[in-house]
C-alpha atoms as a PDB file:
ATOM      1  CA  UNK A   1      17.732  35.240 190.907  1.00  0.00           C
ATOM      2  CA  UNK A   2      20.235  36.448 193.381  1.00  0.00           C
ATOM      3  CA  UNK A   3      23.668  34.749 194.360  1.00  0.00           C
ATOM      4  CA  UNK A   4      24.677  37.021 197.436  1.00  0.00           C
ATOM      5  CA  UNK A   5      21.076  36.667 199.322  1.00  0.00           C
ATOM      6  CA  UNK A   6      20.441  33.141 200.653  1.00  0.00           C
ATOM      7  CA  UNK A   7      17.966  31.904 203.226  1.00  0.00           C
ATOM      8  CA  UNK A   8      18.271  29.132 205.496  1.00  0.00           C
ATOM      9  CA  UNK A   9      15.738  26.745 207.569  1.00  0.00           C
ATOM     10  CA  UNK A  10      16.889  25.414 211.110  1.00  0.00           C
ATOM     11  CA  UNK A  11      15.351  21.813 211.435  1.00  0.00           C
ATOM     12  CA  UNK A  12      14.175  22.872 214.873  1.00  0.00           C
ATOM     13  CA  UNK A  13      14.853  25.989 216.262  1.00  0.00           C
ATOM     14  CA  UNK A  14      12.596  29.286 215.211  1.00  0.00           C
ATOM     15  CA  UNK A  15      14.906  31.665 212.954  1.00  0.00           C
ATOM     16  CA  UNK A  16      15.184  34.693 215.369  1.00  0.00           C
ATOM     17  CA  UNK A  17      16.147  32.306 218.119  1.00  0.00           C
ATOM     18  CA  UNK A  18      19.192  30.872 215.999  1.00  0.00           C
ATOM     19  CA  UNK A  19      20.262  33.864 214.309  1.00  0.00           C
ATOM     20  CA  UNK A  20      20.677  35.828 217.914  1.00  0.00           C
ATOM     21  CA  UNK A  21      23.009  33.228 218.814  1.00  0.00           C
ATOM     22  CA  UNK A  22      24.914  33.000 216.092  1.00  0.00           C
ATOM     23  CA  UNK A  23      25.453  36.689 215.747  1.00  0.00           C
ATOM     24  CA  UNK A  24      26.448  36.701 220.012  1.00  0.00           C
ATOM     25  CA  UNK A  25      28.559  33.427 219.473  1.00  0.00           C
ATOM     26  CA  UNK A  26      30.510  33.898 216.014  1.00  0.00           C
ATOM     27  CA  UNK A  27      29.652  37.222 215.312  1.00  0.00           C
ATOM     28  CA  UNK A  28      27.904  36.574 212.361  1.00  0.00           C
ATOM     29  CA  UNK A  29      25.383  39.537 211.023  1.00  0.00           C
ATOM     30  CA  UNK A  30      22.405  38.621 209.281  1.00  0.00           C
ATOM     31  CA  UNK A  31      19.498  40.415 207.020  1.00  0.00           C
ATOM     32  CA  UNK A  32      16.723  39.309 208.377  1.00  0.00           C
ATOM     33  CA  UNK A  33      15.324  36.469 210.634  1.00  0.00           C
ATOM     34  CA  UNK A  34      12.154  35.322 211.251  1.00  0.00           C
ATOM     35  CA  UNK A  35      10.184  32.183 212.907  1.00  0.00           C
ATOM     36  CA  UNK A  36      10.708  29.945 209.795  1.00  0.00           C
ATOM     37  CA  UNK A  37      14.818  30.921 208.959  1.00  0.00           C
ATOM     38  CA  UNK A  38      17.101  33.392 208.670  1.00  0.00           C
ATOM     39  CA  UNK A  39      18.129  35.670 204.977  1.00  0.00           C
ATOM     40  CA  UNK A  40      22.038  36.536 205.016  1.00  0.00           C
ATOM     41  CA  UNK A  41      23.248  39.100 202.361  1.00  0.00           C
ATOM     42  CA  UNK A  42      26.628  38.799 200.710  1.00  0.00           C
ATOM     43  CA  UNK A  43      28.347  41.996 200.103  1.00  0.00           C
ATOM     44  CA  UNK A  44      30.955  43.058 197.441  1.00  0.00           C
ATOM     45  CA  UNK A  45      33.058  43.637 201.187  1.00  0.00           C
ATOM     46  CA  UNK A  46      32.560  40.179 201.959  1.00  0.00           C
ATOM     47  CA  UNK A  47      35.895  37.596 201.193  1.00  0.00           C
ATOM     48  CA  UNK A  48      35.417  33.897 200.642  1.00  0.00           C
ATOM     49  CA  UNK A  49      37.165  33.464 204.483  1.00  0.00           C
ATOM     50  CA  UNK A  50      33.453  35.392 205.565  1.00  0.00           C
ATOM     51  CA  UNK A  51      31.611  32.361 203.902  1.00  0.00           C
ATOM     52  CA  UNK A  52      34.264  29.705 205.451  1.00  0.00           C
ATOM     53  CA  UNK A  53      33.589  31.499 209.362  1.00  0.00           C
ATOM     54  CA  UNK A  54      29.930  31.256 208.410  1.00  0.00           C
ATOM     55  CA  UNK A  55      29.995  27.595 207.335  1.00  0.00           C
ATOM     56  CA  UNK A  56      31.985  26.917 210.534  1.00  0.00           C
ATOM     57  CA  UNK A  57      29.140  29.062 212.691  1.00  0.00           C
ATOM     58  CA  UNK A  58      26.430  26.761 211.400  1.00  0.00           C
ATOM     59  CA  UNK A  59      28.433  23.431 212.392  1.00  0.00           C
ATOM     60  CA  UNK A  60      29.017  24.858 215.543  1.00  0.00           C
ATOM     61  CA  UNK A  61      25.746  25.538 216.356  1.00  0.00           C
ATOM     62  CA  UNK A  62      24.398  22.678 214.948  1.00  0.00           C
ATOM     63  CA  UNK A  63      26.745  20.303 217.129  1.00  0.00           C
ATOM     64  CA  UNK A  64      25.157  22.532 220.460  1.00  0.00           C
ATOM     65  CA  UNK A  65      21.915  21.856 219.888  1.00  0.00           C
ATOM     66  CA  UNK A  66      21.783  17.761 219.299  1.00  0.00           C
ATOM     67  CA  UNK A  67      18.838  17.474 221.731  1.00  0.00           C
ATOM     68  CA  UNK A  68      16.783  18.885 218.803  1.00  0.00           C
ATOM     69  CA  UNK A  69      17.038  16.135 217.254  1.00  0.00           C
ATOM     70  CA  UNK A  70      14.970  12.963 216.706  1.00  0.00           C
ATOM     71  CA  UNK A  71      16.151  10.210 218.901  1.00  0.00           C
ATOM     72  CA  UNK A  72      17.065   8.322 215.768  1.00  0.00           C
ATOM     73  CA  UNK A  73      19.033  10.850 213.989  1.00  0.00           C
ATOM     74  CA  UNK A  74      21.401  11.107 217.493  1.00  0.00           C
ATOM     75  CA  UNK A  75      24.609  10.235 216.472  1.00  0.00           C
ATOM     76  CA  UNK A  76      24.514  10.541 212.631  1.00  0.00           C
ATOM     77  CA  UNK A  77      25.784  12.955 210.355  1.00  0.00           C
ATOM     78  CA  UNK A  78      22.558  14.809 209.756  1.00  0.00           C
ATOM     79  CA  UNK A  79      21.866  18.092 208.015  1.00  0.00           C
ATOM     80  CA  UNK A  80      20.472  20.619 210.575  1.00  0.00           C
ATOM     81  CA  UNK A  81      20.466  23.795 208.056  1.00  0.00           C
ATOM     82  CA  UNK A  82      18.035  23.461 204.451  1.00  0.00           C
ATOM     83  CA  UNK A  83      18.588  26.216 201.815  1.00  0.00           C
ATOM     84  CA  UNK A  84      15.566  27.440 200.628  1.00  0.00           C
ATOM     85  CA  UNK A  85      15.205  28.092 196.882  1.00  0.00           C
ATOM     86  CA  UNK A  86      13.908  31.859 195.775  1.00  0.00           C
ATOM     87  CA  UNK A  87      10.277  31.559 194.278  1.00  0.00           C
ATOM     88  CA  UNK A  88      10.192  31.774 190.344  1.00  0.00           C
ATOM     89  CA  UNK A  89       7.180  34.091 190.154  1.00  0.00           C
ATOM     90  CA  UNK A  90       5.602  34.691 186.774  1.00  0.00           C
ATOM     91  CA  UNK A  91       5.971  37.148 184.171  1.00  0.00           C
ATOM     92  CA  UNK A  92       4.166  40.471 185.093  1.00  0.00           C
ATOM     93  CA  UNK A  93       1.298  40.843 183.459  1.00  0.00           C
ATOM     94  CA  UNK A  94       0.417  44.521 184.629  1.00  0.00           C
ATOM     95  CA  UNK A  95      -3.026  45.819 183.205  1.00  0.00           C
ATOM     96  CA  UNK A  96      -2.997  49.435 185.018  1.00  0.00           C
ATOM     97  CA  UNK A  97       0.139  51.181 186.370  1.00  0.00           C
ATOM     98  CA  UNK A  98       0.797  51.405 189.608  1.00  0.00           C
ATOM     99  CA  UNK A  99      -0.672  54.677 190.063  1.00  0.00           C
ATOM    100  CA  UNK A 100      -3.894  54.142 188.270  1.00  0.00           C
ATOM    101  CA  UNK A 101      -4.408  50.809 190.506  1.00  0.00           C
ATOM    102  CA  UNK A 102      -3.420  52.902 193.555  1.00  0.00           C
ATOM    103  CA  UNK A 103      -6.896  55.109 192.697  1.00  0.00           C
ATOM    104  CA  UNK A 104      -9.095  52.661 191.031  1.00  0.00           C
ATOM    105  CA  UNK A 105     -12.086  51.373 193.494  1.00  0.00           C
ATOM    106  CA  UNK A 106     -11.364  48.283 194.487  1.00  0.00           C
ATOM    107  CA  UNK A 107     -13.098  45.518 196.819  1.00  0.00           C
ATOM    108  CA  UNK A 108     -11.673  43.087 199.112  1.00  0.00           C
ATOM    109  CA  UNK A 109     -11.325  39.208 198.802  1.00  0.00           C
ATOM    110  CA  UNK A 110      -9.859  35.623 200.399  1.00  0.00           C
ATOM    111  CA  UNK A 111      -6.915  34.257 199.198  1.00  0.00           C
ATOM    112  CA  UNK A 112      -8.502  31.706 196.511  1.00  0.00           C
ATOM    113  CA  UNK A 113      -8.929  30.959 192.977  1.00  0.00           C
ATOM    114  CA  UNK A 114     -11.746  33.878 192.997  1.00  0.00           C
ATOM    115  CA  UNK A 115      -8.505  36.264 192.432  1.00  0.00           C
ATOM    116  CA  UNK A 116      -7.367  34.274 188.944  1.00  0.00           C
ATOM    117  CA  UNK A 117      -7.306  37.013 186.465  1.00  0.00           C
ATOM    118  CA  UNK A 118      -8.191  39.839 188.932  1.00  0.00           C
ATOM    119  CA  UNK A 119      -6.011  42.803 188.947  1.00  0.00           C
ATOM    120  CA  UNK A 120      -4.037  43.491 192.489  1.00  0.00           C
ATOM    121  CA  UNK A 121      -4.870  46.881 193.805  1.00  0.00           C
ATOM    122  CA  UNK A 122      -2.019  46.561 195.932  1.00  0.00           C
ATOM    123  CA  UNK A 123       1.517  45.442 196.390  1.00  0.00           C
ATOM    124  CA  UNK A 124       2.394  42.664 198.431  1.00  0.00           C
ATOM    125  CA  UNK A 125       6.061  41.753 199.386  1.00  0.00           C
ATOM    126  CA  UNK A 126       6.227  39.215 201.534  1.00  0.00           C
ATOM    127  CA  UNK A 127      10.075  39.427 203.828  1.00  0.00           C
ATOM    128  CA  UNK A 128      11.862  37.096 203.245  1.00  0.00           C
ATOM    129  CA  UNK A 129      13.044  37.077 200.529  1.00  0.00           C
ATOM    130  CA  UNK A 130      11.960  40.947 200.089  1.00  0.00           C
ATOM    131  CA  UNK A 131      11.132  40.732 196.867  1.00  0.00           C
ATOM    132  CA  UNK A 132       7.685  42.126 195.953  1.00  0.00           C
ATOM    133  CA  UNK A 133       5.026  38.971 194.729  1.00  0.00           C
ATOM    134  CA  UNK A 134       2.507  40.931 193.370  1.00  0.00           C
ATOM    135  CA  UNK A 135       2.433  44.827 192.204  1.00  0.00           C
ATOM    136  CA  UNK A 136      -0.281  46.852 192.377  1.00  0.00           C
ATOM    137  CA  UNK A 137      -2.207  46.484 188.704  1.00  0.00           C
ATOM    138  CA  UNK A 138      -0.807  43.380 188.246  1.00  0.00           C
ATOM    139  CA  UNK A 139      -3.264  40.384 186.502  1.00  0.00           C
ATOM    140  CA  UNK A 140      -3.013  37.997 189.530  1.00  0.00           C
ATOM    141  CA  UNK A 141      -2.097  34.254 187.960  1.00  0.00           C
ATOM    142  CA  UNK A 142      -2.240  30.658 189.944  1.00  0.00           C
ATOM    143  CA  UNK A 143       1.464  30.816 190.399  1.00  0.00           C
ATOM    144  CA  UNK A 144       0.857  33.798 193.044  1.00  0.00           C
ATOM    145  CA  UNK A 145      -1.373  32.634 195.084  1.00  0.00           C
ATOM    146  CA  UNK A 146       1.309  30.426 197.081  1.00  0.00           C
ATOM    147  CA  UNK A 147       2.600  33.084 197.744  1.00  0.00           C
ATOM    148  CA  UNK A 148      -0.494  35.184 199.154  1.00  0.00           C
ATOM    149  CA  UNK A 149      -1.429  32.482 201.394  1.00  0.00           C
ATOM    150  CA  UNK A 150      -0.325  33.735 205.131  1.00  0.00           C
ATOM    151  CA  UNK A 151      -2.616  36.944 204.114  1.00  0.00           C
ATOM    152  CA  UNK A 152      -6.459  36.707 205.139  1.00  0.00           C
ATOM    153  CA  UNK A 153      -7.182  39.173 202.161  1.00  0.00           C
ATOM    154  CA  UNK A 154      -6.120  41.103 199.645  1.00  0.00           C
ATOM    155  CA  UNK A 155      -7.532  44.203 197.572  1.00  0.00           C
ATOM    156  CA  UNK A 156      -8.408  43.422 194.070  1.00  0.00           C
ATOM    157  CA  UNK A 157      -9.955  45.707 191.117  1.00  0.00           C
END
């Protein structure tokens, strides 16, 4: 969906913990970091050397930290660093505009098939990637609620 906004996995190490470094160690800014990975943004600034000293960051850092991994991965190329593909949500279906939603009584429920073919009376972007899952008066589908599942509950119509 977007080519300059990529999000990367360590193997072992929480996301906050490896992006610090690498932005102390190779100078390397992120977006956003969290326990699960790190988001980098490319910027029309940015040259393809900037991708090259990030590429060499990540080896680094992966060659300090061998102890993390599995006795019998010691010694073997191994890939520290997983991309993570952006979700493919579904088409909006929005019954109500945002506004309307916004001041429409609503009620609150669990994160389960109950919500197929409720309307959302809120909007939920989950960081990363940023990008909002579900808008408020939006028909909530199956292919959302993978998406909604680190939330206890979420305000219907």
């Amino acid at each position: 969906l977007d080519k300059l906004r990529f999000y990367l996995r360590h193997a072992y190490i929480k996301g906050q913990d490896w992006a610090d470094e690498m932005e102390q160690s190779h100078g390397i800014s992120y977006e956003l970091a969290n326990d699960y990975g790190v988001l980098f943004l490319g910027q029309i600034g940015h040259s393809p050397s900037d991708f090259v000293v990030l590429m060499q960051g990540l080896q680094a850092f992966a060659k300090l930290h061998p102890k993390h991994l599995h006795p019998c991965h010691q010694g073997q190329e191994t890939s520290f660093f997983e991309a993570v593909p952006l979700p493919i949500l579904p088409k909006v279906m929005a019954d109500l505009s945002p506004r309307e939603a916004f001041f429409s009584c609503s009620e609150c429920f669990g994160i389960d098939e109950r919500l197929l073919g409720r309307v959302s009376g809120e909007t939920v972007v989950s960081c990363p990637p940023g990008i909002p899952v579900l808008l408020s008066g939006e028909r909530i589908q199956a292919e959302h609620l993978p998406f909604l599942r680190h939330l206890s509950e979420i305000s219907v119509l």
